[in-house]
Protein backbone atom coordinates (compact mmCIF):
# COMPACT_ATOMS: atom_id res chain seq x y z
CA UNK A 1 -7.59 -12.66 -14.15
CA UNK A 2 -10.41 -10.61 -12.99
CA UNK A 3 -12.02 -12.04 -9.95
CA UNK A 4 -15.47 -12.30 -9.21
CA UNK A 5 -17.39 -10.66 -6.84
CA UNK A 6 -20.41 -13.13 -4.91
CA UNK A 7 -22.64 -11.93 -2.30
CA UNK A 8 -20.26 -12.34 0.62
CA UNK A 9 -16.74 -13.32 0.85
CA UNK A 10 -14.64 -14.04 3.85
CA UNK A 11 -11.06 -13.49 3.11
CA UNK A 12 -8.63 -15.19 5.37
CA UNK A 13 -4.66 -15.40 5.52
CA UNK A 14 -1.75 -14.02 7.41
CA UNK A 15 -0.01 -11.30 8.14
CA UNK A 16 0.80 -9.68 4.59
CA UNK A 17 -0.56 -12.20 2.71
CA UNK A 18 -2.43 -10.03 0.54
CA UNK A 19 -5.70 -10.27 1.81
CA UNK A 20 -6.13 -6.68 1.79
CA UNK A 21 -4.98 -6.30 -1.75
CA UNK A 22 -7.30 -9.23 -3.11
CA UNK A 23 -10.71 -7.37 -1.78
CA UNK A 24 -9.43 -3.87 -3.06
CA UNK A 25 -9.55 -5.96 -6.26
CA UNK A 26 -12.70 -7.37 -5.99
CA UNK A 27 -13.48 -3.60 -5.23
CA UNK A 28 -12.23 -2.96 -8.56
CA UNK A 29 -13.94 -5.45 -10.32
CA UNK A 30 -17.24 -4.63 -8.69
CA UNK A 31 -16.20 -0.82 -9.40
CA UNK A 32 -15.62 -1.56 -13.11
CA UNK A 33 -19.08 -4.10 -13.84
CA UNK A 34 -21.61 -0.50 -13.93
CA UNK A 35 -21.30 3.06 -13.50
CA UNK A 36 -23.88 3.43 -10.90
CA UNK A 37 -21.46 0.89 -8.89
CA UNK A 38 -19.91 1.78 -4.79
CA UNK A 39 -17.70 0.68 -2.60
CA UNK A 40 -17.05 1.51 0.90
CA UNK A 41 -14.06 0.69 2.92
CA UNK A 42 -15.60 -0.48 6.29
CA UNK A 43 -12.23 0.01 8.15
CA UNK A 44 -11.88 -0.94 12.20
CA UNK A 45 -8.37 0.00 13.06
CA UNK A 46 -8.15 2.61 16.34
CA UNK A 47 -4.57 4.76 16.08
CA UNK A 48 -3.36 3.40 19.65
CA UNK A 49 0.30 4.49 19.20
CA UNK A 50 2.49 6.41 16.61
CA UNK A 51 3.07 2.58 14.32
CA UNK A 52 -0.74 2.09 13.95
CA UNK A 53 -1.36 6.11 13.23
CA UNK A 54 1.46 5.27 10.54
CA UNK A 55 0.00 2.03 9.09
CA UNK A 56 -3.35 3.61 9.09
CA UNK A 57 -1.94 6.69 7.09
CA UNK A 58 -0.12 4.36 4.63
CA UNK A 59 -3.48 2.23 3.81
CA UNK A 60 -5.41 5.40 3.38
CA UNK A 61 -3.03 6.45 0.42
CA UNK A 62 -2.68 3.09 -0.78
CA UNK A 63 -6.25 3.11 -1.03
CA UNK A 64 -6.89 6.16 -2.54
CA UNK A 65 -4.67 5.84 -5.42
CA UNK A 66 -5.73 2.72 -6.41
CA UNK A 67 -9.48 3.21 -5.83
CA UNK A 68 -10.10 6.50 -6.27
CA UNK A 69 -13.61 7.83 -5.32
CA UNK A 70 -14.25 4.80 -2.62
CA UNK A 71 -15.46 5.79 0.41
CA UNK A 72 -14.05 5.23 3.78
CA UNK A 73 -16.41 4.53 6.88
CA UNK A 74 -14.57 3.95 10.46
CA UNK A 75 -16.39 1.50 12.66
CA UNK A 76 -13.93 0.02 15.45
CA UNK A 77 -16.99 -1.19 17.38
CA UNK A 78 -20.49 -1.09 15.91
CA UNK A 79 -19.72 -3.57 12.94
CA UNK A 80 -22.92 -4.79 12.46
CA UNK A 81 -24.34 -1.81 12.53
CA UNK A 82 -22.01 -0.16 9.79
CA UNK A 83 -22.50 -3.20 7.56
CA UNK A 84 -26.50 -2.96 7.99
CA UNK A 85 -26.52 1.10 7.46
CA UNK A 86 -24.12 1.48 4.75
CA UNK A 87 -24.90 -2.12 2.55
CA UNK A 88 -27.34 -1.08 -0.17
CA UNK A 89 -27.66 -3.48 -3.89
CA UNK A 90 -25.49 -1.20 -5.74
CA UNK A 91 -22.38 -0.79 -3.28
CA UNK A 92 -19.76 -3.47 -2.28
CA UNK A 93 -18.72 -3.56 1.42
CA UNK A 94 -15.00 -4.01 2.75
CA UNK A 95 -14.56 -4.80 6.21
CA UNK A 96 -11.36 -4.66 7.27
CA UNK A 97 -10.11 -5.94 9.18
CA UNK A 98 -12.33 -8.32 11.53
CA UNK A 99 -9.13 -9.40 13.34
CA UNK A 100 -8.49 -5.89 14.91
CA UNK A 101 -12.65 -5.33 15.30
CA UNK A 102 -12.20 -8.42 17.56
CA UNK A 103 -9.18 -6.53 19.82
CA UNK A 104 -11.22 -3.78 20.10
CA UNK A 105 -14.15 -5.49 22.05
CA UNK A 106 -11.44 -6.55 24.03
CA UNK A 107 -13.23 -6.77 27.67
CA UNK A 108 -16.11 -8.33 26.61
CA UNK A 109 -17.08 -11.92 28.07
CA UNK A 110 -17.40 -14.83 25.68
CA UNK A 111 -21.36 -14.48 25.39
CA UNK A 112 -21.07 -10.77 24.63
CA UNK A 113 -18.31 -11.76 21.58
CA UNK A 114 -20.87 -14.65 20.43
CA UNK A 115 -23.57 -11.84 20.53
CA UNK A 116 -21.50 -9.95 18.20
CA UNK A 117 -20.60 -11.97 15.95
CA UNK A 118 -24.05 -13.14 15.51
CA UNK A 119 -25.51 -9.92 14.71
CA UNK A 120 -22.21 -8.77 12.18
CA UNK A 121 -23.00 -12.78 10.78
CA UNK A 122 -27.04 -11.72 10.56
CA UNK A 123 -26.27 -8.26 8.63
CA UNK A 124 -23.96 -10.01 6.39
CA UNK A 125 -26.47 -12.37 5.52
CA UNK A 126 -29.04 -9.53 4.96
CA UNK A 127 -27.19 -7.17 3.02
CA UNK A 128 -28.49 -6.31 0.22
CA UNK A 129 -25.19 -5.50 -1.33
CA UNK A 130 -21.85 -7.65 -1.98
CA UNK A 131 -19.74 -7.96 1.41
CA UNK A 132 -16.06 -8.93 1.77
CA UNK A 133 -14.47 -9.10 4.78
CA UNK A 134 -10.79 -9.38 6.11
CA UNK A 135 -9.28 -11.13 8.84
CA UNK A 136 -6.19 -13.04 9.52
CA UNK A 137 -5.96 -16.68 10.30
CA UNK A 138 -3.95 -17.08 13.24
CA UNK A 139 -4.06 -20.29 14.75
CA UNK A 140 -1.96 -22.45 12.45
CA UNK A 141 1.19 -21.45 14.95
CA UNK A 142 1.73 -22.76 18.17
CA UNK A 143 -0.53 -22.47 21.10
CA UNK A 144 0.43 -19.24 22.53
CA UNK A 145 1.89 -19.25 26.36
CA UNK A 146 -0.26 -16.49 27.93
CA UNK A 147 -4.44 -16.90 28.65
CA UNK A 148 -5.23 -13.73 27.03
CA UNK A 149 -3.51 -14.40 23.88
CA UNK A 150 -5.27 -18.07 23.79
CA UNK A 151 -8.24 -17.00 24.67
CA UNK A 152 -8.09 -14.12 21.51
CA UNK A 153 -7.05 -16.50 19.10
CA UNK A 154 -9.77 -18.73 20.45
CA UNK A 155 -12.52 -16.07 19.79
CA UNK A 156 -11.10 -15.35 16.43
CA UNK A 157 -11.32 -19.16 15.52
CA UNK A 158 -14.70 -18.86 16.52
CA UNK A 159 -15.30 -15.44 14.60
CA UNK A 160 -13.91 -16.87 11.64
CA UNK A 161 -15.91 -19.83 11.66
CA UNK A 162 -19.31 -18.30 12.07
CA UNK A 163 -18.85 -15.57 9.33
CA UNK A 164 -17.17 -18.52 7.02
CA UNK A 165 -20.84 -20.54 7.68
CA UNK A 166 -22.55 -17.62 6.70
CA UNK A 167 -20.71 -16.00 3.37
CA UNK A 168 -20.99 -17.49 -0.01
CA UNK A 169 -16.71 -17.51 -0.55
CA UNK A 170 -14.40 -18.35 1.53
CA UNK A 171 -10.60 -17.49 0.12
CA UNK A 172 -7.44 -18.13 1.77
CA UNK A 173 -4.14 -15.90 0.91
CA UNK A 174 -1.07 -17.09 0.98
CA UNK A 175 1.80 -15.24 -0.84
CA UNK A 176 -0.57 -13.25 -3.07
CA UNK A 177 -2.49 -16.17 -3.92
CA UNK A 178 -5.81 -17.13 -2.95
CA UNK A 179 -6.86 -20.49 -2.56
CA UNK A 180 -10.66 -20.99 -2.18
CA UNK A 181 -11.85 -22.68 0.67
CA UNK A 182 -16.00 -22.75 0.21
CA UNK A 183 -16.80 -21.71 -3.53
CA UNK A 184 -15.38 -21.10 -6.62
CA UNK A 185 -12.78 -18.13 -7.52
């Protein structure tokens, strides 16, 4: 079944889940509904260390061959930015993933990470354009043992929330299947 695309979608789950997979089909389907149709891959991953340079490589390709002609945008840090400068009524937005744009403030107080997420939350709501965006859900596990690590998958709670208030779908992925959690698939 073809999914639908809606005006923004927050796409949760864990780690290989196939949360990536499910908005690179809503890409399609967007993609495939009129020629004059876009999508841009809003992508926030940094290559830190040989694995990630790897990874990154490997979703490029993956990418590419099954959306050929979508663009690729990098935006590790200015999200909101990239989503307000890039989001027009004919192209579909794919953030991924919101989980590593959070690591990458890393440093910034808790005021400074609301800020943020209220200004990625405020150009989601004004885009003009569809917007999905990716991030994992990561505190159905136990609390972690070191402050950092709580206090990241605090903020991400809190990220998650605040973009799930604000986008029209909200689908959970578990094993390839995606469970709606605000709207209809």
């Amino acid at each position: 079944m073809t999914p639908t695309v809606v005006a923004s979608e927050l796409v949760l789950g864990g780690q290989r889940s196939g949360k990536s997979r499910r908005a690179e089909m809503l890409a399609v389907a967007w993609l495939s509904r009129a020629p004059s149709h876009r999508a841009i891959f809003v992508v926030t991953a940094e290559p830190g260390d040989e694995e990630m340079r790897t990874r990154i490589e490997r979703h490029r390709a993956d990418r590419a061959e099954r959306l050929p002609g979508a663009a690729t945008v990098e935006a590790p840090r200015a999200l909101a930015q990239a989503v307000a400068l890039h989001s027009d009524a004919a192209t579909l937005l794919v953030v991924d993933c919101l989980t590593l744009w959070l690591a990458n403030l890393h440093g910034l107080d808790d005021a400074a990470l609301a800020g943020e997420a209220d200004a990625l939350g405020e150009a989601v709501a004004l885009a003009p354009g569809p917007v999905v965006l990716v991030s994992n859900e990561i505190g159905l596990g136990v609390v972690p043992m070191g402050r950092e690590v709580r206090a990241y998958v605090d903020a991400l709670g809190r990220l998650n929330q605040r973009l799930a208030a604000v986008c029209e779908r909200v689908t959970l992925v578990a094993a390839g299947l995606p469970l709606a959690l605000k709207g209809s698939l």
